[in-house]
Protein backbone atom coordinates (compact mmCIF):
# COMPACT_ATOMS: atom_id res chain seq x y z
CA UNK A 1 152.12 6.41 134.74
CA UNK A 2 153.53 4.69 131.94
CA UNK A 3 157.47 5.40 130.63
CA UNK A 4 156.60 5.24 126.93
CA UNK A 5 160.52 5.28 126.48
CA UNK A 6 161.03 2.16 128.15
CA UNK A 7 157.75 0.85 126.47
CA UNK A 8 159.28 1.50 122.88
CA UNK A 9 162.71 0.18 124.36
CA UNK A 10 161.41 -3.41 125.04
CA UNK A 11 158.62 -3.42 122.07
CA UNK A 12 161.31 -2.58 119.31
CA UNK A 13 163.32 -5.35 119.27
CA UNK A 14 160.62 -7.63 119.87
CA UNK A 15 158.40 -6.26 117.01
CA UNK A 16 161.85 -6.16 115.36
CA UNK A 17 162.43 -9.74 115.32
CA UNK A 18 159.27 -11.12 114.12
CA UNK A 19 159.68 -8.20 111.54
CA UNK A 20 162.91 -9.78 110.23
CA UNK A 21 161.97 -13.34 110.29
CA UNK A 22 158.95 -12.76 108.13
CA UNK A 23 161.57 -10.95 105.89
CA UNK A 24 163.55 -13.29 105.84
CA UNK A 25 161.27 -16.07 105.15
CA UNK A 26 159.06 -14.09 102.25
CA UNK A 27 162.36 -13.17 100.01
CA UNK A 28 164.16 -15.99 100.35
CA UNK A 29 165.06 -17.82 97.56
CA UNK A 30 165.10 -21.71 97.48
CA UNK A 31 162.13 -24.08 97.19
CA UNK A 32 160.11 -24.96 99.79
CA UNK A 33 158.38 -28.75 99.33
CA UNK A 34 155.32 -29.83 101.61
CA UNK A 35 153.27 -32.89 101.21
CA UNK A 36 149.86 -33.88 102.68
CA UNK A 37 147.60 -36.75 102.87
CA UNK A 38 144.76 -35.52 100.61
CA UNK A 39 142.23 -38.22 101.80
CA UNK A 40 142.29 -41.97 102.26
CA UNK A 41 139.37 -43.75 101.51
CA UNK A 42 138.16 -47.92 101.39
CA UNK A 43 135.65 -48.47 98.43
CA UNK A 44 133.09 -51.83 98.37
CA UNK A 45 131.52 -52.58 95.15
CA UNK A 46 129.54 -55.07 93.10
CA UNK A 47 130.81 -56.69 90.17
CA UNK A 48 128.68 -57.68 87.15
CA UNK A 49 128.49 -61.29 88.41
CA UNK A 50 126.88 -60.66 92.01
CA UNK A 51 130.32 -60.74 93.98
CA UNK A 52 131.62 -57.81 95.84
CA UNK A 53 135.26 -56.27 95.74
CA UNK A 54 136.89 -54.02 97.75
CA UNK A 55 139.06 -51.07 96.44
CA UNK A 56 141.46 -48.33 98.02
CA UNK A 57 142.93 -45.16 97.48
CA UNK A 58 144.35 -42.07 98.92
CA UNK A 59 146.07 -39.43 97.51
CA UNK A 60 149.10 -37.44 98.04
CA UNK A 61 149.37 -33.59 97.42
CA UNK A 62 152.77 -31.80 97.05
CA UNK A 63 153.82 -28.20 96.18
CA UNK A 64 156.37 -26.25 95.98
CA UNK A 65 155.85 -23.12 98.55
CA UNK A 66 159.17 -21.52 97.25
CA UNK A 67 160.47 -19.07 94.99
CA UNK A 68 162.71 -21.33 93.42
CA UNK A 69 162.19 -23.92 91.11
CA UNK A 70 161.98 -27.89 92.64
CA UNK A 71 164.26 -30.34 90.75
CA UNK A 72 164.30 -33.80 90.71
CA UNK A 73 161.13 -34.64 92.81
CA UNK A 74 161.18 -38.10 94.34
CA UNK A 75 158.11 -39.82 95.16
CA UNK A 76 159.38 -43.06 97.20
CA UNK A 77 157.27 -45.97 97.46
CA UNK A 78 157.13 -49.01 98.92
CA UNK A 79 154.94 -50.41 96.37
CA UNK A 80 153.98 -48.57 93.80
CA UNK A 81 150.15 -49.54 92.28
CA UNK A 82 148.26 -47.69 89.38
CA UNK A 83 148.81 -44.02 89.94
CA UNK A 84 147.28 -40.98 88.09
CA UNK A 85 149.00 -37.34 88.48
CA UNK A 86 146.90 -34.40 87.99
CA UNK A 87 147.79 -32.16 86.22
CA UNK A 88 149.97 -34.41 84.02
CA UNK A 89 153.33 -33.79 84.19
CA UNK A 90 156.36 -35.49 82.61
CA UNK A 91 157.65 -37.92 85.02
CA UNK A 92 159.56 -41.44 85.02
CA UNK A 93 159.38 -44.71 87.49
CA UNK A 94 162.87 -45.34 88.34
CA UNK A 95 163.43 -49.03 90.22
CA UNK A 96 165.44 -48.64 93.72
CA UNK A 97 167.42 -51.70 94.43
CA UNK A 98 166.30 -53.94 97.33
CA UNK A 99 163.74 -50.64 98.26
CA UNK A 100 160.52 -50.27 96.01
CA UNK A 101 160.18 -47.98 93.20
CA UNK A 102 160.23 -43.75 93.02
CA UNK A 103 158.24 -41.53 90.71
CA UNK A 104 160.49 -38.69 89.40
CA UNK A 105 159.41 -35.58 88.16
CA UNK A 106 162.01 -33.64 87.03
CA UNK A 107 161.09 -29.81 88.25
CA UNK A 108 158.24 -28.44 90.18
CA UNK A 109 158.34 -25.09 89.80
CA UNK A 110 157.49 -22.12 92.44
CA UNK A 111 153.83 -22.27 93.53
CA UNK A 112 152.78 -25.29 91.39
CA UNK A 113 150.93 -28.35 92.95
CA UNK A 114 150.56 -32.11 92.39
CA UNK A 115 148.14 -34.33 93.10
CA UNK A 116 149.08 -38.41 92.68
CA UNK A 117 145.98 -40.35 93.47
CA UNK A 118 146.16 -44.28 94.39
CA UNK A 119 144.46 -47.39 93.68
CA UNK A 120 145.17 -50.70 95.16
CA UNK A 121 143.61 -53.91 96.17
CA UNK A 122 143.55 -55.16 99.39
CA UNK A 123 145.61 -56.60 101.76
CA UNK A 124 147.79 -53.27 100.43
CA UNK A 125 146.42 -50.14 102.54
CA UNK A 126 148.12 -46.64 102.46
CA UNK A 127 150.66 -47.73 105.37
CA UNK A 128 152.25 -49.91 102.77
CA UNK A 129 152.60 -47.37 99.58
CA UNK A 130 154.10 -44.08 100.44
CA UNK A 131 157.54 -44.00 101.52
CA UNK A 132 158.64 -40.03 101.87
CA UNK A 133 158.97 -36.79 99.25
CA UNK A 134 162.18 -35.36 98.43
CA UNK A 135 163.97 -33.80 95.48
CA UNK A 136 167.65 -32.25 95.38
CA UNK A 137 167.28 -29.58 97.95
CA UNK A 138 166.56 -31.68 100.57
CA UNK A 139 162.85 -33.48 102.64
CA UNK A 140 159.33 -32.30 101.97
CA UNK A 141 157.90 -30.80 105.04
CA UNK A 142 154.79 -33.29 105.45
CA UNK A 143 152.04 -31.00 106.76
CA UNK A 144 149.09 -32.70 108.54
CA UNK A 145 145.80 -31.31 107.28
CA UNK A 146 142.88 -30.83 109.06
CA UNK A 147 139.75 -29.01 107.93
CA UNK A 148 139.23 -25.61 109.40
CA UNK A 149 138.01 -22.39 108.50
CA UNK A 150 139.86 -19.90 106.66
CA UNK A 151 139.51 -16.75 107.65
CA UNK A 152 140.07 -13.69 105.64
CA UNK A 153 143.78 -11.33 105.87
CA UNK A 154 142.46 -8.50 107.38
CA UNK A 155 141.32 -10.69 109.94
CA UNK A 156 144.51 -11.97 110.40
CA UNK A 157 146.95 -8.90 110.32
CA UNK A 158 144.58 -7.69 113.30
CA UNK A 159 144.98 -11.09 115.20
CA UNK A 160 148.32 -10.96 114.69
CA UNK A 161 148.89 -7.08 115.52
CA UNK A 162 147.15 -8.01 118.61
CA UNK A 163 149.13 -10.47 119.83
CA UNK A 164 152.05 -8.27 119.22
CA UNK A 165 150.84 -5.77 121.79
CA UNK A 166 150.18 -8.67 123.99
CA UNK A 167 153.14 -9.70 124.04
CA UNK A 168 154.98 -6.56 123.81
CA UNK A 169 152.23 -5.45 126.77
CA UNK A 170 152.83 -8.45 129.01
CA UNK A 171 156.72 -7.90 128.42
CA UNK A 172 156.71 -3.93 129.80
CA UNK A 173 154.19 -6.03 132.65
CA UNK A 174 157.03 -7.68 134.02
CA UNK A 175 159.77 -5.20 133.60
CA UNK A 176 157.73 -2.69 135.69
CA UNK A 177 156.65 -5.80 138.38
CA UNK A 178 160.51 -6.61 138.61
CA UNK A 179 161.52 -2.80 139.07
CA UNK A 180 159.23 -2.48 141.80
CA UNK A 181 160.36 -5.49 143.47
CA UNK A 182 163.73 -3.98 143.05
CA UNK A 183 163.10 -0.66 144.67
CA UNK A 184 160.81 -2.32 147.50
CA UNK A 185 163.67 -4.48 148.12
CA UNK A 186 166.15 -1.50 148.69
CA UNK A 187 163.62 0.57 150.63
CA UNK A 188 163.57 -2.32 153.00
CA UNK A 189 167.21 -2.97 153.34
């Protein structure tokens, strides 16, 4: 038989916490950066005069996931090549002694995102351009992306709802397997 008391007792504060965290993550207010690698890619190609070239780029993708407005976004780089930023935004190149050269763009605000493409010759690859994101609330979190599917919120909430009663499941599992090793253990002694 199942003690539904002690079931809501240990489920409560578990359900409880993941309740407050998602609170406390969704109204918080401060930015949130994040970066990613959009793609990297080698290019060969022919020039007018029969000889053949090679070309790179990549491209980097930051946003601001926050409710708060972004300032002073640094793109660091090593060396900096021909860049384009879509959608154009004011920015500056600022020269960092001894270090390379940043891209500044003075506020990204909440929910808007940036993509700086690349363009370099070889022997330059991507290893040797970027150098980290940051503005004046701290490190973008650099996400690594990899294509999946995306699947759509109702699926999720009932993933998720699931693995609540899992959990909470599996916890009231335990409890009950340690009680009963508790009372065997006193019936023997």
């Amino acid at each position: 038989m199942v003690n539904w008391q002690l079931f809501a007792t240990v489920t409560v504060p578990i359900v409880t916490l993941f309740v407050g965290v998602w609170v406390n993550r969704r109204f918080e207010s401060r930015p949130i950066l994040l970066s990613h690698w959009g793609h990297v890619s080698s290019f060969n190609y022919q020039k007018g005069d029969g000889t053949t070239g090679v070309v790179n780029t990549h491209t980097i993708v930051i946003r601001n996931a926050g409710r708060r407005a972004a300032t002073n976004v640094r793109l660091h780089h090593t060396y900096l090549p021909d860049f384009n930023i879509w959608p154009p935004v004011q920015y500056q190149v600022e020269t960092v002694p001894n270090s390379g050269q940043d891209i500044i763009i003075p506020t990204l605000v909440p929910d808007e995102q940036l993509t700086i493409s690349y363009l370099y010759f070889p022997p330059t690859t991507y290893a040797n351009v970027n150098a980290g994101v940051k503005s004046d609330h701290g490190f973008a979190t650099q996400i690594p992306v990899l294509l999946q599917r995306q699947y759509p919120g109702w699926f999720n909430w009932t993933v998720a709802t699931l693995m609540i009663v899992g959990i909470a499941a599996l916890v009231y599992g335990l409890f009950e397997l340690f009680t009963f090793f508790v009372h065997a253990s006193a019936k023997i002694s």
